[in-house]
N, C-alpha and C. Protein backbone atom coordinates (compact mmCIF):
# COMPACT_ATOMS: atom_id res chain seq x y z
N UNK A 1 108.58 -26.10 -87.83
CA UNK A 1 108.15 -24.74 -87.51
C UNK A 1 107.15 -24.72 -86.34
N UNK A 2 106.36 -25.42 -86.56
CA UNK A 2 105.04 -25.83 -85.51
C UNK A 2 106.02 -26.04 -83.58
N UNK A 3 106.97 -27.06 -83.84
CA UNK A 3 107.62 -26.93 -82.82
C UNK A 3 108.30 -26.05 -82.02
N UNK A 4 109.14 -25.38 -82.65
CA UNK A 4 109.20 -23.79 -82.56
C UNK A 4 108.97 -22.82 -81.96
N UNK A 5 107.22 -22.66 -82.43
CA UNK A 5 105.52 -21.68 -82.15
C UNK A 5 105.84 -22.78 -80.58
N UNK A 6 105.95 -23.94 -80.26
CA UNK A 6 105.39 -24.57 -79.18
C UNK A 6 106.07 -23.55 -78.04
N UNK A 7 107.53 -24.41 -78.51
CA UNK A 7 108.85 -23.86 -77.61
C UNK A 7 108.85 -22.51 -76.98
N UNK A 8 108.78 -21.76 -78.05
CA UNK A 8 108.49 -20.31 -77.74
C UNK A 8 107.27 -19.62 -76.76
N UNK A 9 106.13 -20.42 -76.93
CA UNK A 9 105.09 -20.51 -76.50
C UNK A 9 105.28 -20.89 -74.93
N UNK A 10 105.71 -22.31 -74.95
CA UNK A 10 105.58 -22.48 -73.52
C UNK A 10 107.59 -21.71 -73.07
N UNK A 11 108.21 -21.16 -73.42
CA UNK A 11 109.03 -20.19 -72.97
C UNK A 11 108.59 -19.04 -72.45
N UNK A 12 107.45 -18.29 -72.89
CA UNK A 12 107.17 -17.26 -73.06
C UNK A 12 106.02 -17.31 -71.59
N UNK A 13 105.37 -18.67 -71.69
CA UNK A 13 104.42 -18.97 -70.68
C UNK A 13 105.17 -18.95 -68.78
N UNK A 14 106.57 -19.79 -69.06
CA UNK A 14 107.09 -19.95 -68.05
C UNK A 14 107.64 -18.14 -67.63
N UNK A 15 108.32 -17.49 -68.48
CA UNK A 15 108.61 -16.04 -68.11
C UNK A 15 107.98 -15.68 -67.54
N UNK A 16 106.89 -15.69 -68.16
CA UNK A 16 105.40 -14.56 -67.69
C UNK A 16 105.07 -14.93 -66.25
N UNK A 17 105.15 -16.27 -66.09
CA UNK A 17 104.67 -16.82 -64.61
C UNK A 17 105.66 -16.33 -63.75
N UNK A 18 106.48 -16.80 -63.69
CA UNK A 18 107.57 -16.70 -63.17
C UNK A 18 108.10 -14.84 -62.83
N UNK A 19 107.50 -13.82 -63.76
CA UNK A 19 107.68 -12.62 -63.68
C UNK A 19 106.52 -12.34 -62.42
N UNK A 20 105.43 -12.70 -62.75
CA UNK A 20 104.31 -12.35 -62.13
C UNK A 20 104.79 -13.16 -60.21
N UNK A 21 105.12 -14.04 -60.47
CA UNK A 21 105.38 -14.78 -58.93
C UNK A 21 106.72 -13.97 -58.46
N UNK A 22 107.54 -13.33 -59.30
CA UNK A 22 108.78 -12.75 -58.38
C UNK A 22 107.97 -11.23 -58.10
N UNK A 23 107.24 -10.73 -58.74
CA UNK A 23 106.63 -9.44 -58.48
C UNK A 23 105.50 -9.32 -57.68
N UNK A 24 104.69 -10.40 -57.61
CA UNK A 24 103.61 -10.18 -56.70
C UNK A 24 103.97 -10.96 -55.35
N UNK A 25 104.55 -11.79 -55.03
CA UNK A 25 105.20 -12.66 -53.98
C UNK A 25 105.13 -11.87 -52.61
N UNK A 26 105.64 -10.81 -52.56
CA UNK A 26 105.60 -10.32 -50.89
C UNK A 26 104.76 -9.41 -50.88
N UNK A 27 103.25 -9.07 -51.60
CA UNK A 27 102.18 -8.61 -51.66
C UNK A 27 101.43 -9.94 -51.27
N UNK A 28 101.67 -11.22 -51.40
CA UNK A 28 100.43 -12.06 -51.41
C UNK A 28 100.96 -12.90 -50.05
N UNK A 29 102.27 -12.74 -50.31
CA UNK A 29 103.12 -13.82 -48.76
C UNK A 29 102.04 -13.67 -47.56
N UNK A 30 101.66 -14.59 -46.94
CA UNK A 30 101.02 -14.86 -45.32
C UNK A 30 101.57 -15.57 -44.61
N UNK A 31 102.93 -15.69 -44.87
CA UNK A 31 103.45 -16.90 -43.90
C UNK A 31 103.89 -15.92 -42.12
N UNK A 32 103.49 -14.71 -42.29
CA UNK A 32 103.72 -13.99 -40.99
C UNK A 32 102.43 -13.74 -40.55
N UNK A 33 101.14 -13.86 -40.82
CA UNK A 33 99.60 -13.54 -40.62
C UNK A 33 99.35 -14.74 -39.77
N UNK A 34 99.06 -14.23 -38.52
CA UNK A 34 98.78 -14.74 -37.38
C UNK A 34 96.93 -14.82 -36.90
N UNK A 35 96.48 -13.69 -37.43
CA UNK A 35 95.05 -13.45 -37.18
C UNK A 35 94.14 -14.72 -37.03
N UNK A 36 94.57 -15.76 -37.74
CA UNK A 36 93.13 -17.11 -37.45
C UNK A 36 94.12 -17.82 -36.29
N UNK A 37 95.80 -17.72 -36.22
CA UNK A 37 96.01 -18.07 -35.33
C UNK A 37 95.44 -17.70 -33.61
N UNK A 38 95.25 -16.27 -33.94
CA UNK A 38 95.07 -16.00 -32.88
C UNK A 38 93.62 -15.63 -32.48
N UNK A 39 92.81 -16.10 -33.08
CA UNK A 39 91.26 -16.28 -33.12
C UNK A 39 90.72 -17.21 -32.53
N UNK A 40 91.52 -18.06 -33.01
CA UNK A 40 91.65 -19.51 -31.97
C UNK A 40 92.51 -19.97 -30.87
N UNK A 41 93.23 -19.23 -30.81
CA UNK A 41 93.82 -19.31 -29.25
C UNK A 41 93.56 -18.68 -28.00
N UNK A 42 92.86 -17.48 -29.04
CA UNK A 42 91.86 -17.12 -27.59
C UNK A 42 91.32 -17.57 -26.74
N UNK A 43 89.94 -18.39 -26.76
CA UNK A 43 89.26 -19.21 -26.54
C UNK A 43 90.27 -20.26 -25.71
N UNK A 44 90.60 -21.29 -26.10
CA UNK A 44 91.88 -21.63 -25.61
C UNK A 44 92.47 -21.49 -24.27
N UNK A 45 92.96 -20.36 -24.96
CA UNK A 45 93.30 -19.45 -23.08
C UNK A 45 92.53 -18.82 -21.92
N UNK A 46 91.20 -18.69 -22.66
CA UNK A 46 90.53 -18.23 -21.90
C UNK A 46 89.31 -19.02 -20.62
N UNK A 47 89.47 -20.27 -20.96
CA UNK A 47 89.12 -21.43 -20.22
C UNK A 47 90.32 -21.77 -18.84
N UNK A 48 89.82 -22.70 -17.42
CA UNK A 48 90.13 -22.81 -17.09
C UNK A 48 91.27 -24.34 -17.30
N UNK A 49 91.71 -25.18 -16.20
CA UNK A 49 92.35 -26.20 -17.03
C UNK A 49 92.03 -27.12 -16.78
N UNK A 50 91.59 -28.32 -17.64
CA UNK A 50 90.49 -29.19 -17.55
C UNK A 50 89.22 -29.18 -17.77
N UNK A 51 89.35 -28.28 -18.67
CA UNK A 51 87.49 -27.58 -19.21
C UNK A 51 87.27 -28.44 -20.52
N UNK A 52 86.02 -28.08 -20.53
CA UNK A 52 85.22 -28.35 -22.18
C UNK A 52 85.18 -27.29 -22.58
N UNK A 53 85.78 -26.78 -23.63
CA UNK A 53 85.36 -25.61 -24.46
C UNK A 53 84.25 -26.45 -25.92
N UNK A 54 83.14 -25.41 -25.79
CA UNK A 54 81.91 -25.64 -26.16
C UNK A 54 82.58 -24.52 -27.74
N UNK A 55 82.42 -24.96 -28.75
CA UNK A 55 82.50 -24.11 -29.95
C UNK A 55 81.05 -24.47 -31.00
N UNK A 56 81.10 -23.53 -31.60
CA UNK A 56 79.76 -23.17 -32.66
C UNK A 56 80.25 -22.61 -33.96
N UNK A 57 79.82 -22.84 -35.22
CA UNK A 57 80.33 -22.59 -36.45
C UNK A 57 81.74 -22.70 -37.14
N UNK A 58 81.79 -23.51 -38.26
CA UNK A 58 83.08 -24.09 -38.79
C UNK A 58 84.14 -22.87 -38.98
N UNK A 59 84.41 -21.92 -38.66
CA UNK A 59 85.49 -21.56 -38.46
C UNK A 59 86.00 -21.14 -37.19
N UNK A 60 85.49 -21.56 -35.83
CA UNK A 60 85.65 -21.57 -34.83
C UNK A 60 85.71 -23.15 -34.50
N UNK A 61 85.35 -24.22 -34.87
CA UNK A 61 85.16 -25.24 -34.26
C UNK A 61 86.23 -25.73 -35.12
N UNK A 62 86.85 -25.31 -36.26
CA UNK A 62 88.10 -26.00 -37.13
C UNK A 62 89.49 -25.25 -36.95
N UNK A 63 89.40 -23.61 -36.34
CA UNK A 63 91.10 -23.50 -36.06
C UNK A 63 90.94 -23.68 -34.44
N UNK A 64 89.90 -23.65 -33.90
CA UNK A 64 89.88 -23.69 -32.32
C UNK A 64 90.97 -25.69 -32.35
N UNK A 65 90.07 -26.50 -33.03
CA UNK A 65 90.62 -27.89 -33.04
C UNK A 65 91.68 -28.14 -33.80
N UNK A 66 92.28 -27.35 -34.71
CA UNK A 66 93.77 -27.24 -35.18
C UNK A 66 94.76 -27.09 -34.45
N UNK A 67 94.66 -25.80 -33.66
CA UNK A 67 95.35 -25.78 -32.81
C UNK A 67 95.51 -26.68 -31.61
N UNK A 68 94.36 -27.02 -31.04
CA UNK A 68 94.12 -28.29 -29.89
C UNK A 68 94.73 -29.46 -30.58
N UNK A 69 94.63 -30.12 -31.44
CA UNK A 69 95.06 -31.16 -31.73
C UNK A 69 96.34 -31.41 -32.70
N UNK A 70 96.65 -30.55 -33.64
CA UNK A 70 97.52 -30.16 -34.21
C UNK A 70 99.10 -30.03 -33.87
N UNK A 71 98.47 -28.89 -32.79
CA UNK A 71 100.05 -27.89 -32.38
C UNK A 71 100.08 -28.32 -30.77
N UNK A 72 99.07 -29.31 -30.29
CA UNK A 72 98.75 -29.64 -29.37
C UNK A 72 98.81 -28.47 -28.08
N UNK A 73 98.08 -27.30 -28.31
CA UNK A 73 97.99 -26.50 -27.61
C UNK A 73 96.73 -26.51 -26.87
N UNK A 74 97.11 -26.63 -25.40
CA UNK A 74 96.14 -26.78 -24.53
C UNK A 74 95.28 -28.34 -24.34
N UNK A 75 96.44 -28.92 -23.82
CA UNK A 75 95.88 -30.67 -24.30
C UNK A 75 94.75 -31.11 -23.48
N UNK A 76 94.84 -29.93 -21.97
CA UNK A 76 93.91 -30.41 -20.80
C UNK A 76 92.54 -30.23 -21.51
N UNK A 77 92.40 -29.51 -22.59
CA UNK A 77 90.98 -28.76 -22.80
C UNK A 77 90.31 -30.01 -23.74
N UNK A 78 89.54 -30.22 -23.86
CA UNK A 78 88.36 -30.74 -24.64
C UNK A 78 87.51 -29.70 -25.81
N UNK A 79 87.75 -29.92 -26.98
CA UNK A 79 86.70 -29.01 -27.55
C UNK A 79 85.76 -30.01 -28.18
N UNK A 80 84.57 -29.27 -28.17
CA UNK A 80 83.27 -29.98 -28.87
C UNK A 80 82.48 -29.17 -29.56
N UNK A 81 81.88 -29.85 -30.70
CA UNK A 81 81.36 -28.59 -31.62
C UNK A 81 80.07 -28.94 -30.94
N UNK A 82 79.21 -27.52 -31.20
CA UNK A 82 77.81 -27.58 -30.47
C UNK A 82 76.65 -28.23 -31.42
N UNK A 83 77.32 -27.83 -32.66
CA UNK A 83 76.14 -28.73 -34.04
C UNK A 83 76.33 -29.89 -33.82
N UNK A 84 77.58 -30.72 -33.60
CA UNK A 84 77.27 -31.54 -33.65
C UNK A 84 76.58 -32.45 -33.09
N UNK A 85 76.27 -31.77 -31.74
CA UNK A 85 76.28 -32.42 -30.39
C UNK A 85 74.53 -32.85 -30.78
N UNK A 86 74.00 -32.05 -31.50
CA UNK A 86 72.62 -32.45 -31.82
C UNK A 86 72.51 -34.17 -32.58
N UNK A 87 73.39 -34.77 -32.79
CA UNK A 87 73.35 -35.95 -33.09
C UNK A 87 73.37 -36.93 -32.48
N UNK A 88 72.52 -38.19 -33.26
CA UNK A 88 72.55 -38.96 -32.39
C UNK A 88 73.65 -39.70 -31.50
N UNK A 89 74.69 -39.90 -32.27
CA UNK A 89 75.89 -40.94 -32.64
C UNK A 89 76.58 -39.83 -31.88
N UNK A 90 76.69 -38.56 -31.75
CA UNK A 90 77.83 -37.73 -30.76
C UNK A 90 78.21 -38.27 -29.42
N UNK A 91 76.88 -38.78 -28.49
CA UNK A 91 76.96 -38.41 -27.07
C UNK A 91 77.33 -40.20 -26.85
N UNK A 92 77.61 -41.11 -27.85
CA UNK A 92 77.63 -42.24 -28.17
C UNK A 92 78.98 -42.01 -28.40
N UNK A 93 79.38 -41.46 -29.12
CA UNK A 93 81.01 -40.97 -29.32
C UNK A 93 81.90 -41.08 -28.12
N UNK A 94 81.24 -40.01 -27.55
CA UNK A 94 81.74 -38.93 -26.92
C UNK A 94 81.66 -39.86 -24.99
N UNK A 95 80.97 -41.51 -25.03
CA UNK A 95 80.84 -41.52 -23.63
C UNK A 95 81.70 -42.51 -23.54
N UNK A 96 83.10 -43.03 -24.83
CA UNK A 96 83.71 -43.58 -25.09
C UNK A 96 85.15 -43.02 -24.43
N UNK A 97 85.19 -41.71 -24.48
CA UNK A 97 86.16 -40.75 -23.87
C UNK A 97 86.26 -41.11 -22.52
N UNK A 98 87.09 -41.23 -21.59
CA UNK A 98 87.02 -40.90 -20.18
C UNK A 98 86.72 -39.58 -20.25
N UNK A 99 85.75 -39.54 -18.90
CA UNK A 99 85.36 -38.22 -18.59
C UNK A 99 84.17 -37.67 -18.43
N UNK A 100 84.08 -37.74 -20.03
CA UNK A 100 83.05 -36.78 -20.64
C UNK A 100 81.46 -37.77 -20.90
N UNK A 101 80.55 -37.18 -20.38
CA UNK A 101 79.54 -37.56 -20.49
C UNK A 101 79.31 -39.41 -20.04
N UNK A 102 79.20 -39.30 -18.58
CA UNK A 102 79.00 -40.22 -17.94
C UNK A 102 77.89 -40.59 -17.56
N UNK A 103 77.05 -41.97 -17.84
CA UNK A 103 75.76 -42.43 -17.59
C UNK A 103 75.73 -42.12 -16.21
């Protein structure tokens, strides 16, 4: 009997989910929401080619570098976060690069 109560139980569990994901599904879908895409491609484009783009706060300095490194959009550009740059070990990093920050 106990087995049963289970069966029924997790039957009843899978419905319910499964009701709720076919009904709420294209209320919650974002696979067409472009907005952080295009938050960060701004910036991006708006540099010349062969620039440093200078970024500040983790949601600018993480889809700005998603896209840069990711989707490899805009490969000429360099981004650098500005917090970090306050460290010691950054400009130590960073003189490892051709280019950028030359004794």
């Amino acid at each position: 009997f106990e087995n049963t109560i289970y069966a029924g139980f997790i039957a009843l569990s899978i419905i319910l989910g499964g009701l709720q994901i076919a009904t709420n599904f294209s209320a919650c879908d974002m696979s067409n929401n472009y907005v952080m895409r295009d938050y960060a491609l701004e910036p991006l484009k708006s540099v010349p080619n062969n620039s440093v783009l200078l970024v500040l706060g983790d949601m600018a300095t993480f889809t700005v570098r998603y896209l840069r490194y990711s989707e490899n959009e805009r490969p000429d550009v360099d981004v650098l976060c500005q917090t970090l740059m306050g460290h010691g070990w950054f400009k130590e990093m960073q003189s490892r690069r051709e280019g950028l920050f030359k004794h």
